[in-house]
Protein backbone atom coordinates (compact mmCIF):
# COMPACT_ATOMS: atom_id res chain seq x y z
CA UNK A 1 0.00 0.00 0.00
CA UNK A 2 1.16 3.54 -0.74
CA UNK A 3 0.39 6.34 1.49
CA UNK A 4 -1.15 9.41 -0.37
CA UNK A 5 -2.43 11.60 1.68
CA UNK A 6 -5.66 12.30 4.18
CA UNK A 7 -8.86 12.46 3.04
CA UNK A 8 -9.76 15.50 3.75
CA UNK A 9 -6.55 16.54 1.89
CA UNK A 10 -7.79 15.79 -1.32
CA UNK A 11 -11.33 17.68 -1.88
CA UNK A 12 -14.15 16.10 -4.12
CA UNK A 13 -13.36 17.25 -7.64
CA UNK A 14 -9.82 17.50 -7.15
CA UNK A 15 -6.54 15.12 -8.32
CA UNK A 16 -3.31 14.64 -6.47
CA UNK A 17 -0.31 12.55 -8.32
CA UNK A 18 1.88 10.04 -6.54
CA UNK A 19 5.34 10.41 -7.39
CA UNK A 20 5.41 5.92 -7.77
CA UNK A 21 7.32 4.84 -10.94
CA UNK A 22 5.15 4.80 -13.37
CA UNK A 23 3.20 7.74 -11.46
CA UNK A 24 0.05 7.52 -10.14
CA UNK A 25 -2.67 9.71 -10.51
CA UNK A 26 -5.81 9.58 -7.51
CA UNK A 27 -9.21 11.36 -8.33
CA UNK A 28 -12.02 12.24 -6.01
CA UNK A 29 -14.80 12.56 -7.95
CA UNK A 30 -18.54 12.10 -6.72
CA UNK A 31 -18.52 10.71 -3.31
CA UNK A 32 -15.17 7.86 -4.94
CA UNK A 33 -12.05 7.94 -4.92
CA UNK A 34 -10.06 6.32 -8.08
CA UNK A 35 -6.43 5.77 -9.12
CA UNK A 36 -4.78 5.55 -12.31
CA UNK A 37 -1.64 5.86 -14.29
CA UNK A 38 -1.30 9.07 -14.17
CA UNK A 39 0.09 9.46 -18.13
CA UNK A 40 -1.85 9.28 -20.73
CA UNK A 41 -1.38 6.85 -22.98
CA UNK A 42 -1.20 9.12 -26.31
CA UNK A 43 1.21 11.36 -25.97
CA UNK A 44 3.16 11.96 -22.58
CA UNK A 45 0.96 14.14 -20.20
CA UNK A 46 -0.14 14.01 -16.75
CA UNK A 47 -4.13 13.08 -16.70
CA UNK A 48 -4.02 14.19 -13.00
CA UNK A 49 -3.92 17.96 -14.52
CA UNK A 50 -6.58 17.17 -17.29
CA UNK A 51 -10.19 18.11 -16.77
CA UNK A 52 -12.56 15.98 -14.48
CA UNK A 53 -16.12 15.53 -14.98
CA UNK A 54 -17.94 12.73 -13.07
CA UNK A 55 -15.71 9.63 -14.35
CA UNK A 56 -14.29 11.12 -17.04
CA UNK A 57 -10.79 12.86 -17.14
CA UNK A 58 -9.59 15.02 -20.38
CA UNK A 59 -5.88 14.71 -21.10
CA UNK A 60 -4.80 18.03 -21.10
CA UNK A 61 -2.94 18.16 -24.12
CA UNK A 62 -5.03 16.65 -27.11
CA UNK A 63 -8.42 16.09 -25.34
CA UNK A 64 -8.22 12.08 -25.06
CA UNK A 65 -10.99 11.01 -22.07
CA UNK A 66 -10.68 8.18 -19.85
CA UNK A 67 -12.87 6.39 -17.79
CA UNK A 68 -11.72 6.46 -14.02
CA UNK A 69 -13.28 3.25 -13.64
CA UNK A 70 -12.39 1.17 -15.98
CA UNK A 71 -9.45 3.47 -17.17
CA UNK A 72 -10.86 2.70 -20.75
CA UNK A 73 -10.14 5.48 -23.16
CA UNK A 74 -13.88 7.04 -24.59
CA UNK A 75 -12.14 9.21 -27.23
CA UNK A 76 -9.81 9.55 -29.55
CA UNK A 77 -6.36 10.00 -29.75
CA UNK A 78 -6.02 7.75 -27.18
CA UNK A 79 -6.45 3.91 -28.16
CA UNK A 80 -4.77 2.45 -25.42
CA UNK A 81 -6.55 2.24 -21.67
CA UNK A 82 -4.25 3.27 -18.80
CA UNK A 83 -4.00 1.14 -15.91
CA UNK A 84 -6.19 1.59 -12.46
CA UNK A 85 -5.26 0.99 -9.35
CA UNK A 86 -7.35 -0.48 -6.09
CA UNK A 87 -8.18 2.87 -3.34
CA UNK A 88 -8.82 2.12 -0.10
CA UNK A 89 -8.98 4.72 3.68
CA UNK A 90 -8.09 3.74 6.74
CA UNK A 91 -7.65 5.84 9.88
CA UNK A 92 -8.56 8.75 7.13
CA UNK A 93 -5.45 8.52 5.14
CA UNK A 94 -5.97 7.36 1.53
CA UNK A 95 -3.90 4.40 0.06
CA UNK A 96 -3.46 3.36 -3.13
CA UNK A 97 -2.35 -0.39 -4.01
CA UNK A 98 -0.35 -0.93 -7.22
CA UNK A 99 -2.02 -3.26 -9.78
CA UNK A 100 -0.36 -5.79 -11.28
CA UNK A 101 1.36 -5.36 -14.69
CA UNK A 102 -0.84 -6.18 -17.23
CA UNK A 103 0.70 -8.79 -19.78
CA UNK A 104 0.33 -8.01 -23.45
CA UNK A 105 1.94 -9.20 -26.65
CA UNK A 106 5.33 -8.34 -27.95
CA UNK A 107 5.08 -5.74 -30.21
CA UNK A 108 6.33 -6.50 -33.35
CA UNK A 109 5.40 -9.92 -33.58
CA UNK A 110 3.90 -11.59 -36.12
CA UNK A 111 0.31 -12.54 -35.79
């Protein structure tokens, strides 16, 4: 588990990233807290200072929107999703647990 911050230290509507390698980006957004990668998977930015509405985050450079959920891209230019991460509280102080790499094929390979 990594420590973020307290809860009340992170206002609904607002981001905060976690300087983890790859960073991590948490969201408090309706009453929930989420966590993803905290670049986007288009071009190099930090979704943690794109624009949140509800579930959705806008990249702040070329407008791609993920789901904080699923971390599913709704938009294009991004094609790839960007990887969440499990939130928990306890004792007020917000924790994020990495998730597990996710395995995919080798690019370049031949299908």
């Amino acid at each position: 588990m990594i420590p973020v911050c307290r809860l009340e230290d992170l206002p609904e509507g607002e981001s905060i990233r976690v300087a983890t390698q790859p960073p991590i980006a948490v969201f408090h957004s309706e009453g929930r807290l989420y966590a993803i990668d905290d670049t986007c998977t288009h071009q190099d930015a930090s979704l943690s200072e794109g624009w949140l509405e509800g579930c959705l985050i806008e990249c702040p450079l070329h407008e791609a929107s993920f789901d904080l959920r699923t971390g599913t891209p709704t938009c294009l230019p991004a094609r790839k999703a960007v990887r969440t991460h499990p939130v928990t509280v306890e004792n007020g102080t917000v924790y994020v647990h990495e998730a597990a790499e996710a395995i995919s094929p080798q690019e370049g390979s031949a299908a």
